[in-house]
N, C-alpha and C. Protein backbone atom coordinates (compact mmCIF):
# COMPACT_ATOMS: atom_id res chain seq x y z
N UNK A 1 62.59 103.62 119.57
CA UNK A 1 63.73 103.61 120.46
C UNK A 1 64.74 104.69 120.09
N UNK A 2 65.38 104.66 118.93
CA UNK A 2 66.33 105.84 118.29
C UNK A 2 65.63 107.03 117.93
N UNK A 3 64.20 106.67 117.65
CA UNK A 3 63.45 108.08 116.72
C UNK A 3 64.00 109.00 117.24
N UNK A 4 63.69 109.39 118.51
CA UNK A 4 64.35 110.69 119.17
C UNK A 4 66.09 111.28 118.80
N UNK A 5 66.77 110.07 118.85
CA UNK A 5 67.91 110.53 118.84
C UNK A 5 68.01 110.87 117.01
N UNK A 6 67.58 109.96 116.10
CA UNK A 6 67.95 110.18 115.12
C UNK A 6 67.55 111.61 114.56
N UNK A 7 66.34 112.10 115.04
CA UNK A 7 65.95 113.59 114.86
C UNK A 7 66.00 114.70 115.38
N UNK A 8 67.61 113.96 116.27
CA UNK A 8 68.26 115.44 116.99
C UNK A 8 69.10 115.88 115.90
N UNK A 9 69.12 117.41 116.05
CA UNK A 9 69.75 117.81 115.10
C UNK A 9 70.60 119.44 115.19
N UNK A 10 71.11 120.14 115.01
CA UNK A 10 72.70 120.84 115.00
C UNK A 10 72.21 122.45 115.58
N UNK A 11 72.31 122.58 116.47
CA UNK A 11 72.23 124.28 116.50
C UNK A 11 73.98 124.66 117.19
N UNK A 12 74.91 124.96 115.97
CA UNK A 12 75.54 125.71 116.78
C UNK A 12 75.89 126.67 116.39
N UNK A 13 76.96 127.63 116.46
CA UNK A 13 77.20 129.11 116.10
C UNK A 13 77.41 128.89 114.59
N UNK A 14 76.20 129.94 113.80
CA UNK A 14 76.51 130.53 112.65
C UNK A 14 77.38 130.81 111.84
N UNK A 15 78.00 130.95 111.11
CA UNK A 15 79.29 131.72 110.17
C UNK A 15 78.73 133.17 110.08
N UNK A 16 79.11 134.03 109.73
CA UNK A 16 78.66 135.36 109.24
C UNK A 16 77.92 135.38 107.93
N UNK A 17 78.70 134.46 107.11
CA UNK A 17 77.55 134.16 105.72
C UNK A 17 77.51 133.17 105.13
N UNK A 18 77.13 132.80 104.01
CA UNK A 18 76.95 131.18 103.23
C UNK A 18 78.27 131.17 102.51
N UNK A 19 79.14 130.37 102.58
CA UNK A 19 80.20 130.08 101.96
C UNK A 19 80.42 129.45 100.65
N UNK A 20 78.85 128.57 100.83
CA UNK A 20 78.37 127.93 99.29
C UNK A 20 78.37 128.92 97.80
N UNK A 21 78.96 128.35 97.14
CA UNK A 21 79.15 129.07 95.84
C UNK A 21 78.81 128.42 94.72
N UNK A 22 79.11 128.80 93.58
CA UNK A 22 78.38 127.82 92.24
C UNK A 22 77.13 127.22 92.27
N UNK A 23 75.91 129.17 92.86
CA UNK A 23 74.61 128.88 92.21
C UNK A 23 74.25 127.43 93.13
N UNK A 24 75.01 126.70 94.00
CA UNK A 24 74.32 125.29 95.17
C UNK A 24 74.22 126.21 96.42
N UNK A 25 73.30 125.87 96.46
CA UNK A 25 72.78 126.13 98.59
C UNK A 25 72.34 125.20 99.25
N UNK A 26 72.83 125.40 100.28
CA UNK A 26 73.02 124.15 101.54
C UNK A 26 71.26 123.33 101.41
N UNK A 27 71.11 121.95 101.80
CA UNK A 27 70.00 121.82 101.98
C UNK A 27 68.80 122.27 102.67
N UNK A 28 67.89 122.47 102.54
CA UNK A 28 66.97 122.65 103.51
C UNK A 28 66.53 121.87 104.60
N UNK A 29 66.34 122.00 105.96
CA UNK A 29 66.25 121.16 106.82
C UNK A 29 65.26 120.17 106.61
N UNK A 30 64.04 120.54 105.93
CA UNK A 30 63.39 119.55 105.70
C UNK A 30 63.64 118.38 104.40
N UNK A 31 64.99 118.83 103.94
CA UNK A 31 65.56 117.97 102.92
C UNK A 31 65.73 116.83 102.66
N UNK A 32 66.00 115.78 102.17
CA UNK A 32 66.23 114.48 102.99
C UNK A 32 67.36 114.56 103.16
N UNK A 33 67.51 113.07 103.95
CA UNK A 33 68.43 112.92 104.68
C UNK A 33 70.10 112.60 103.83
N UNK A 34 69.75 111.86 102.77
CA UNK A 34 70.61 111.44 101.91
C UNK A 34 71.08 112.97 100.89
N UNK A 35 70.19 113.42 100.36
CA UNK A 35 71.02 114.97 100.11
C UNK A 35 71.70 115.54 101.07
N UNK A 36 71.11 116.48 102.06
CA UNK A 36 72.26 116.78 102.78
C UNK A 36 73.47 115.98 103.11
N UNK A 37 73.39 114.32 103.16
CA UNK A 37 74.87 113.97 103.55
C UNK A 37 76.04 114.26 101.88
N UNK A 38 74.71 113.64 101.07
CA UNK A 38 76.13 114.11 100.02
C UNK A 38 76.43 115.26 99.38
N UNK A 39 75.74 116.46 99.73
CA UNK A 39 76.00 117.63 99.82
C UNK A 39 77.35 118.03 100.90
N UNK A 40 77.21 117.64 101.96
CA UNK A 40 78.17 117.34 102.97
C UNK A 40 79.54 116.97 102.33
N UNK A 41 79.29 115.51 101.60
CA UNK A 41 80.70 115.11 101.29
C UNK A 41 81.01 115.74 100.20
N UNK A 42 80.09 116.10 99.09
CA UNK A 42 80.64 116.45 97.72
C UNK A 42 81.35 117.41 97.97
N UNK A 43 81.03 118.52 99.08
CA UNK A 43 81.56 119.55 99.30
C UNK A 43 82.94 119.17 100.26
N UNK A 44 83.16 118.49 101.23
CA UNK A 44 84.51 118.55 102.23
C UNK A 44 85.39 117.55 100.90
N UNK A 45 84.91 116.22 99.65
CA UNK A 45 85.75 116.54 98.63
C UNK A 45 86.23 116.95 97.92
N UNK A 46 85.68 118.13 97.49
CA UNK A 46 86.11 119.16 96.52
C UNK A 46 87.00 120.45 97.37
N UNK A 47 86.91 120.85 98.64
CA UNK A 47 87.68 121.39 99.21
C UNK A 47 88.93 120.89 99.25
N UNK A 48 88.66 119.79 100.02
CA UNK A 48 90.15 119.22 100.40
C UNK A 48 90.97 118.95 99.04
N UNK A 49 90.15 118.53 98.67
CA UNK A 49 90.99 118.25 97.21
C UNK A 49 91.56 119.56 96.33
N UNK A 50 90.74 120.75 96.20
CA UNK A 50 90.97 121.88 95.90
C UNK A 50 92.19 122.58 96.84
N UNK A 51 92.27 122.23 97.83
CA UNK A 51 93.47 123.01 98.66
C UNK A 51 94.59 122.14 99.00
N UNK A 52 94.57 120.52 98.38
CA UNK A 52 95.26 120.21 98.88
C UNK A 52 95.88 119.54 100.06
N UNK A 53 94.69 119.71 101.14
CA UNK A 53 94.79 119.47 102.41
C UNK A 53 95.49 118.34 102.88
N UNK A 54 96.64 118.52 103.76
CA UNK A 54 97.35 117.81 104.18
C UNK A 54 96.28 116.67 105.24
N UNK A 55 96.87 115.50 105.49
CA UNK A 55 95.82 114.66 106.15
C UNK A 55 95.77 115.36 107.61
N UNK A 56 96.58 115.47 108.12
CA UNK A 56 96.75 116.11 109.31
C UNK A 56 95.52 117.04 109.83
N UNK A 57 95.45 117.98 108.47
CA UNK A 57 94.74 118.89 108.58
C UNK A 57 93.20 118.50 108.91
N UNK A 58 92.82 117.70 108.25
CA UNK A 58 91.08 116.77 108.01
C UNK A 58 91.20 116.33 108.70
N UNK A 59 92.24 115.65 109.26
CA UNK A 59 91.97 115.04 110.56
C UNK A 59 91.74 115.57 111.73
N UNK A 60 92.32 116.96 111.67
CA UNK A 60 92.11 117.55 113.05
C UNK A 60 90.34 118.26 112.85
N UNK A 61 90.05 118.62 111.90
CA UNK A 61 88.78 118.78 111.62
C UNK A 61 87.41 118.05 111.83
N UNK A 62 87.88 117.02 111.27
CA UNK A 62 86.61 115.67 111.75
C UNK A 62 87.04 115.25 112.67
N UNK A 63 88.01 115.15 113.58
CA UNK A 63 88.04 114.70 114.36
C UNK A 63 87.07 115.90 115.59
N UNK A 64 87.50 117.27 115.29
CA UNK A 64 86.43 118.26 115.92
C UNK A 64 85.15 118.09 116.21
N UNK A 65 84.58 117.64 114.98
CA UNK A 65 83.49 117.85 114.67
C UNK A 65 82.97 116.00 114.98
N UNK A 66 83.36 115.28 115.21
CA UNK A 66 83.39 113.55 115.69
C UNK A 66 83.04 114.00 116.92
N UNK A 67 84.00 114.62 117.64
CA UNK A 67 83.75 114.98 119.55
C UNK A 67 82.32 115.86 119.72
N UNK A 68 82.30 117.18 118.41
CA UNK A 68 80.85 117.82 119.08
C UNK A 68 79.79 116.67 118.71
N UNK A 69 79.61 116.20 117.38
CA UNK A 69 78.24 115.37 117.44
C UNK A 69 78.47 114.31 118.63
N UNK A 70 79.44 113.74 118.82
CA UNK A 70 78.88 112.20 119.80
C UNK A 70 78.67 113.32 121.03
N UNK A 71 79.61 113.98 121.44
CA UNK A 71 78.87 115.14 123.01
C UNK A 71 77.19 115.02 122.65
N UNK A 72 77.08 115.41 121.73
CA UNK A 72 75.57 115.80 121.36
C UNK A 72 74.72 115.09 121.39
N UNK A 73 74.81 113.93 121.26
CA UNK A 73 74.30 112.31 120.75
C UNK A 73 73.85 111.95 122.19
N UNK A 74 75.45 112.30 122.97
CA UNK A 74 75.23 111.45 123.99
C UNK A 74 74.42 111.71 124.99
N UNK A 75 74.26 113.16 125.22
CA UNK A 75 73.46 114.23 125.81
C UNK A 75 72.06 113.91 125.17
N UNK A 76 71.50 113.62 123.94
CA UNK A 76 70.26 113.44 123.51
C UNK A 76 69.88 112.32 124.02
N UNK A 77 70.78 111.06 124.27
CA UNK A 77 70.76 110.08 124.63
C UNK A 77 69.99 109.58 126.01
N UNK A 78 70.97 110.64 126.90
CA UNK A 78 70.44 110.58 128.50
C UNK A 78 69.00 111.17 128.53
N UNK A 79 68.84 112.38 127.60
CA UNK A 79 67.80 112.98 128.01
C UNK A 79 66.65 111.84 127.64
N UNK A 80 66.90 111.35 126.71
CA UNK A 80 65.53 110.26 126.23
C UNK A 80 65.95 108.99 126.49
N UNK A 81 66.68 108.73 127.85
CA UNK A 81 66.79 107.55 128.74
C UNK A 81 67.00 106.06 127.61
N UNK A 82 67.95 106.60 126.46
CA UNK A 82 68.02 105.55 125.61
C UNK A 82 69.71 104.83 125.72
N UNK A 83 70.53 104.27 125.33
CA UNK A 83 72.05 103.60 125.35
C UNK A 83 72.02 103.79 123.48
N UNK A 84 73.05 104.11 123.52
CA UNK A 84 73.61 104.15 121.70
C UNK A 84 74.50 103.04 121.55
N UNK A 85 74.21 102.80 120.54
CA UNK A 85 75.11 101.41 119.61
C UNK A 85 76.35 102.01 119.83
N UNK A 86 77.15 100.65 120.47
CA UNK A 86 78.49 100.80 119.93
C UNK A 86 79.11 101.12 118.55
N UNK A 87 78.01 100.75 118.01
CA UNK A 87 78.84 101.17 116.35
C UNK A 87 78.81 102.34 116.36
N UNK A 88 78.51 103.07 116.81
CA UNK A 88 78.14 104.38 116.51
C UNK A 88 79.49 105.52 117.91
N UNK A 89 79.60 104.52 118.46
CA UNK A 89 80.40 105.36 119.49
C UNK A 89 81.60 105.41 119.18
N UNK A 90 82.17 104.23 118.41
CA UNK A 90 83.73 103.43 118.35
C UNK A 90 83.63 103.86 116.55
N UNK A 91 84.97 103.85 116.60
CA UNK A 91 85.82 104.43 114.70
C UNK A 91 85.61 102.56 114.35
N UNK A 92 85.49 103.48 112.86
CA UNK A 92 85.79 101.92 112.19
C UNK A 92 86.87 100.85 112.57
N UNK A 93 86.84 99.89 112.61
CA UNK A 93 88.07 99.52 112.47
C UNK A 93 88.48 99.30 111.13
N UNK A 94 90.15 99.69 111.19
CA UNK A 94 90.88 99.67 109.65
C UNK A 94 91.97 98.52 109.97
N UNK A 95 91.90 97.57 108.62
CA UNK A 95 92.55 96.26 108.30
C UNK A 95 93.69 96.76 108.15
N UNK A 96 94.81 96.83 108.30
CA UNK A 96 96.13 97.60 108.43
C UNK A 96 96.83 96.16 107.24
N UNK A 97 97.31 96.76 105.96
CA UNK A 97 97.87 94.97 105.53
C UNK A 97 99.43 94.99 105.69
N UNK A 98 99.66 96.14 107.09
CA UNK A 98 101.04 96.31 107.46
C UNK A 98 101.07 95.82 108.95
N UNK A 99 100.06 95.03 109.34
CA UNK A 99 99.81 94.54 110.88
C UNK A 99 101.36 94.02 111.47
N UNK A 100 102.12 93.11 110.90
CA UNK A 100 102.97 92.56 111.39
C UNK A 100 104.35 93.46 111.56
N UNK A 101 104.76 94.38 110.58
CA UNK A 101 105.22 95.21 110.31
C UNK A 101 105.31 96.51 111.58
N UNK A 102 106.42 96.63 112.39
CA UNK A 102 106.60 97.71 113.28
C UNK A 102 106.78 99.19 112.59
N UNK A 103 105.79 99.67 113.05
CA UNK A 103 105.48 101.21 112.05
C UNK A 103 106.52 102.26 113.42
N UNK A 104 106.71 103.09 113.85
CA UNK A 104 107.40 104.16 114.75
C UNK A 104 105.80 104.33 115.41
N UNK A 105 105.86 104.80 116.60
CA UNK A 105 104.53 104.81 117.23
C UNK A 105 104.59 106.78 116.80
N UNK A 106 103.42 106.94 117.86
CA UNK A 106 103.22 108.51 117.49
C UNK A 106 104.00 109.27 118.16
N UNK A 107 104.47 108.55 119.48
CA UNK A 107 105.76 108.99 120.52
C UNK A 107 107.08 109.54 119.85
N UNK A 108 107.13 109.14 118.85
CA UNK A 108 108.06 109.41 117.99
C UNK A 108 108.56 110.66 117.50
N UNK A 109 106.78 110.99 116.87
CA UNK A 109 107.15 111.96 115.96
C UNK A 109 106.75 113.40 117.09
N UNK A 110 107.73 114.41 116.37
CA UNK A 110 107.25 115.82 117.42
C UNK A 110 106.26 116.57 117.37
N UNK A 111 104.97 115.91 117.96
CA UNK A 111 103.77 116.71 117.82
C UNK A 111 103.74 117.92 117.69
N UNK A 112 104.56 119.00 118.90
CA UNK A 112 104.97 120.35 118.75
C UNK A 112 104.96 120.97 117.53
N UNK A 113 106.25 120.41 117.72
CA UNK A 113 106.16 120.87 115.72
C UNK A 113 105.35 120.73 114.86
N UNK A 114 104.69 119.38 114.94
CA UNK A 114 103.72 119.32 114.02
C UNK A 114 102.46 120.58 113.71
N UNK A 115 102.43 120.38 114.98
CA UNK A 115 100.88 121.13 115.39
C UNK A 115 101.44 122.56 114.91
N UNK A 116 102.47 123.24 114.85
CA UNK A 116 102.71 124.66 114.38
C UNK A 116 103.05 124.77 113.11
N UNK A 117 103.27 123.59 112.13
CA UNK A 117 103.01 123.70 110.90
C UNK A 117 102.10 123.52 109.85
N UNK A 118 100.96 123.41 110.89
CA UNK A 118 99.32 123.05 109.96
C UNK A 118 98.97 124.23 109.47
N UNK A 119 98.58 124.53 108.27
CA UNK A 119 97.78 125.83 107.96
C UNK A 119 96.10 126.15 108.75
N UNK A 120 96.65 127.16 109.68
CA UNK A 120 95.40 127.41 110.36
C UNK A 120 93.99 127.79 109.55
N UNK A 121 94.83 128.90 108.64
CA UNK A 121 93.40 129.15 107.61
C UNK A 121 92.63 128.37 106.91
N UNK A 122 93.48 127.48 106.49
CA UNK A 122 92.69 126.08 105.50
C UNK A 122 91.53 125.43 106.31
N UNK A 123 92.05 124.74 107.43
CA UNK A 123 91.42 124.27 108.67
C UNK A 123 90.28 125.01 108.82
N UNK A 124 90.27 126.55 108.69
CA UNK A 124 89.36 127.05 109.07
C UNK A 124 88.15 127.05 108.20
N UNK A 125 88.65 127.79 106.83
CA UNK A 125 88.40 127.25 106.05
C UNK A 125 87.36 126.11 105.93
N UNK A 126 87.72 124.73 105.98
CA UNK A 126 86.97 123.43 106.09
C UNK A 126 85.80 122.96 107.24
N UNK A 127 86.58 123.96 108.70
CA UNK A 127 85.97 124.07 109.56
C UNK A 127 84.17 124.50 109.48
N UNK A 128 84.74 125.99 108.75
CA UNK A 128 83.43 126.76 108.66
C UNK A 128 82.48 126.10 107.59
N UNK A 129 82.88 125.63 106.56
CA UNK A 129 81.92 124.45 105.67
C UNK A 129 81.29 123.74 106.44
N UNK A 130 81.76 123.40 107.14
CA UNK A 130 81.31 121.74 107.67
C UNK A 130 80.32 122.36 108.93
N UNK A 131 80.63 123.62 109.58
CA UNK A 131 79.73 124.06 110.47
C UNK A 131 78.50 124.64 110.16
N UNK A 132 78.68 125.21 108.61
CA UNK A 132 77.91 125.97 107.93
C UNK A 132 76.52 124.96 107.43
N UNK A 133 77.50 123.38 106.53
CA UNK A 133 76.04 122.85 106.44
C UNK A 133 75.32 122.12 107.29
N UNK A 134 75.98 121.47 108.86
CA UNK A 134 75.68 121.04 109.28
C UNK A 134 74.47 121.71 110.16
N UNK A 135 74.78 123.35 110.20
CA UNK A 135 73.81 124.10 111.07
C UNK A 135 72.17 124.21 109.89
N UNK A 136 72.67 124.88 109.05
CA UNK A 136 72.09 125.07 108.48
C UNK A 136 71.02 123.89 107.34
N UNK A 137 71.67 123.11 107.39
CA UNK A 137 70.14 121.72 107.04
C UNK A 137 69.95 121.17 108.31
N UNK A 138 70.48 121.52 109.19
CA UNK A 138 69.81 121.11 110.74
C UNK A 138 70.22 119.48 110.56
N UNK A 139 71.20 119.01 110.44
CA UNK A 139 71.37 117.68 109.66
C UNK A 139 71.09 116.80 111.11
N UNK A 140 70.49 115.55 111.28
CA UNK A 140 70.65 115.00 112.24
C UNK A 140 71.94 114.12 112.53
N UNK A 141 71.34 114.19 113.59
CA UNK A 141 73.51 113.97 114.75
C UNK A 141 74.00 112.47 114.26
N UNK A 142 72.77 111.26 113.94
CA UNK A 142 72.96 109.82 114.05
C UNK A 142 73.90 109.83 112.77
N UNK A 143 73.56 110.24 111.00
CA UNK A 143 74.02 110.16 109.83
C UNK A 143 75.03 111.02 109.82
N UNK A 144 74.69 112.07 110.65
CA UNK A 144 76.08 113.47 110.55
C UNK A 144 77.08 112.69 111.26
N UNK A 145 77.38 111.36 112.21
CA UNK A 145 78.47 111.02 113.12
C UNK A 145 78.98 109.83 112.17
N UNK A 146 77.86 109.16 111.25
CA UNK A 146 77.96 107.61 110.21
C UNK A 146 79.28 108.68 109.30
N UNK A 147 78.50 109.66 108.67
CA UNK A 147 79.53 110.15 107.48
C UNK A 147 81.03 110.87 108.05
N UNK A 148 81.23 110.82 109.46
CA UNK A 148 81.81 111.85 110.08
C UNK A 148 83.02 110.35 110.21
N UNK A 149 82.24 109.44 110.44
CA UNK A 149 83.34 108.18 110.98
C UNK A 149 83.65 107.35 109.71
N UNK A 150 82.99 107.71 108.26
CA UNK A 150 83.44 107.23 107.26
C UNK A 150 85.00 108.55 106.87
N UNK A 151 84.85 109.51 106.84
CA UNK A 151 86.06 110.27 106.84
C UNK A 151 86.99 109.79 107.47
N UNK A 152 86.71 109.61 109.06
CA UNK A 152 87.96 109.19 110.16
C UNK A 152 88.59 107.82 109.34
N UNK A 153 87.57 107.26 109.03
CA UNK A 153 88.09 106.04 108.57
C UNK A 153 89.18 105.75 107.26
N UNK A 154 88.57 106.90 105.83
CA UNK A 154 90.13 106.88 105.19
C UNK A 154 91.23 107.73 105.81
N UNK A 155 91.29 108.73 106.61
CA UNK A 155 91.99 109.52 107.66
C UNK A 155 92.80 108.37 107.87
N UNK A 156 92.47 107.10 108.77
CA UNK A 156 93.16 106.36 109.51
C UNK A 156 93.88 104.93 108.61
N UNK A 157 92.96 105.23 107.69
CA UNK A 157 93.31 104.06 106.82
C UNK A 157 95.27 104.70 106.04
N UNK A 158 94.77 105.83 105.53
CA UNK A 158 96.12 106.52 105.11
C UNK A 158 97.12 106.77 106.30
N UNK A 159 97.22 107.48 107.70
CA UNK A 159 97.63 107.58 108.54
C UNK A 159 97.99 105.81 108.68
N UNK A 160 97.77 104.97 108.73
CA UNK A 160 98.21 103.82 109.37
C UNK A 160 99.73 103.20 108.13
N UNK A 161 99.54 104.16 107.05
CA UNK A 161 101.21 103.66 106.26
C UNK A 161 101.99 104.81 106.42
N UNK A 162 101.92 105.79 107.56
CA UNK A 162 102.07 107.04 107.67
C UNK A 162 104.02 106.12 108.48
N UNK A 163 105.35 106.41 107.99
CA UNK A 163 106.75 106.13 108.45
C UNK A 163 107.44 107.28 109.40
N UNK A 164 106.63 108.34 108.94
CA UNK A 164 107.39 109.13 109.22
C UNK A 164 106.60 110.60 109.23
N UNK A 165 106.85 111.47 110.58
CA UNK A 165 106.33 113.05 110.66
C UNK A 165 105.84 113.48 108.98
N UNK A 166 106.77 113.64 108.18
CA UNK A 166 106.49 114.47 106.92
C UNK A 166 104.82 113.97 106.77
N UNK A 167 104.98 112.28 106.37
CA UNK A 167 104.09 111.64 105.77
C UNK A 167 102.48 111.96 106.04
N UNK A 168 102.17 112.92 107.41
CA UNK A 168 101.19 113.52 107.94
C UNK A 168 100.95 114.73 107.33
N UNK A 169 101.70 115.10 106.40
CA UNK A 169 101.22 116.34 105.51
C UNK A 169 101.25 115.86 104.11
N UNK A 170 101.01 114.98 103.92
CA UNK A 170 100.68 114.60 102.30
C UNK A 170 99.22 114.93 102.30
N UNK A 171 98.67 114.88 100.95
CA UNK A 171 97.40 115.44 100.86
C UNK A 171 96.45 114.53 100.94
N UNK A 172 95.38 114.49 101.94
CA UNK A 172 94.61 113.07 101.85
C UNK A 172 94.29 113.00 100.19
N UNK A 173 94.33 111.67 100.16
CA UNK A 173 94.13 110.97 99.29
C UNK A 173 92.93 110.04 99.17
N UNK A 174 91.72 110.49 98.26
CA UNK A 174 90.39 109.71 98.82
C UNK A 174 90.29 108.49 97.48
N UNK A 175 89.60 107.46 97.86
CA UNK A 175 89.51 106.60 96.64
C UNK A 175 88.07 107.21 95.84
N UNK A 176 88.67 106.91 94.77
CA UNK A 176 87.18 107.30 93.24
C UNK A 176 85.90 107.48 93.83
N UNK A 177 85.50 105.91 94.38
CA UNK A 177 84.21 105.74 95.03
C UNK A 177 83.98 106.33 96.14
N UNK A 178 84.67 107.14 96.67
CA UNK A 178 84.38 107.69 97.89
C UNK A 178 82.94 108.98 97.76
C-alpha cells in the first residue's frame, strides 16, 4: 500500500558543491534508511548549534522544507491512487504545561519586523545542508517528513513559552537526547 510512496524520493536543485566537511560525505542513496536520517540530524545539530540559530530561523527552514516534502508526498500519493496517514500530514501535537495560562497571540508581535531581522545567510546556510543531503542520498519523502516533523515539534514545543517578539530569536535549544 505505502511501498510506493515510501520509495519516493528527492530530486531537487543541486548546490554548486558538497558542503560536507570533516572527511563525512553525505550518504549514498542506496544507504539505509536510518543513516541518512541521522546524518541528516547530526548535521542540522551541529549547525544550528554552531551558529547559534535563532528559533525563528529553523523554523522558517523546516518549515520550507515540511511544505516541499508533503507537496511531494502528496503528489506521489495521487499518482499511486493511495490516501496518507494523518499522522503524517498533521505536526505533532505539543502538551503546552502553560495551557491555562494566556500567552499574547502571534497578532501581537510585528511580523514585519521580525521577518527583516532574521539572518538571511545563516538560513541559507542551513537551507543548502538540508537540500544538499536530502538530494543527494535521494532520502525518501515518508522518514524525510517523520524527522522533518520531529524538528517542528521542539520548534513548537520552545515557541509555545515564547512572551514576547525577542523570545523568537533565542537560540533553539535542543534536549541531550535529541
Amino acid at each position: 500500500m505505502m511501498t510506493e510512496l515510501l520509495n519516493s524520493t528527492f530530486h531537487l536543485l543541486l548546490p554548486p558543491h558538497n558542503i560536507m566537511d570533516e572527511g563525512r560525505t553525505v550518504p549514498t542513496p542506496n544507504s539505509e534508511v536510518n543513516e541518512k536520517l541521522l546524518f541528516l540530524r547530526e548535521n542540522m545539530v551541529h549547525l544550528t548549534n554552531q551558529l547559534s540559530m535563532p528559533i525563528i530561523e529553523v523554523a522558517l527552514v523546516v518549515s520550507k522544507y515540511i511544505r516541499i516534502v508533503l507537496e511531494s508526498l502528496e503528489k506521489a500519493a495521487e499518482v499511486a491512487g493511495e490516501e496518507l496517514p494523518l499522522a503524517i500530514l498533521n505536526p505533532l501535537p505539543v502538551d503546552s504545561e502553560k495551557e491555562n495560562i494566556e500567552l499574547p497571540g502571534i497578532e501581537s508581535f510585528p511580523l514585519e519586523k521580525l521577518i527583516d531581522r532574521v539572518d538571511n545567510d545563516r538560513m541559507d546556510i542551513l537551507d543548502t545542508m538540508v537540500r544538499t543531503i536530502l538530494n543527494e542520498s535521494q532520502m525518501e519523502f515518508v522518514p524525510a517528513l517523520q524527522e522533518l516533523r520531529d524538528w517542528e515539534f521542539e520548534i513548537r514545543k520552545q515557541l509555545s513559552g515564547a512572551s514576547s517578539p525577542g523570545a523568537l530569536f533565542s537560540p533553539l535549544s535542543l534536549r541531550d537526547d535529541f
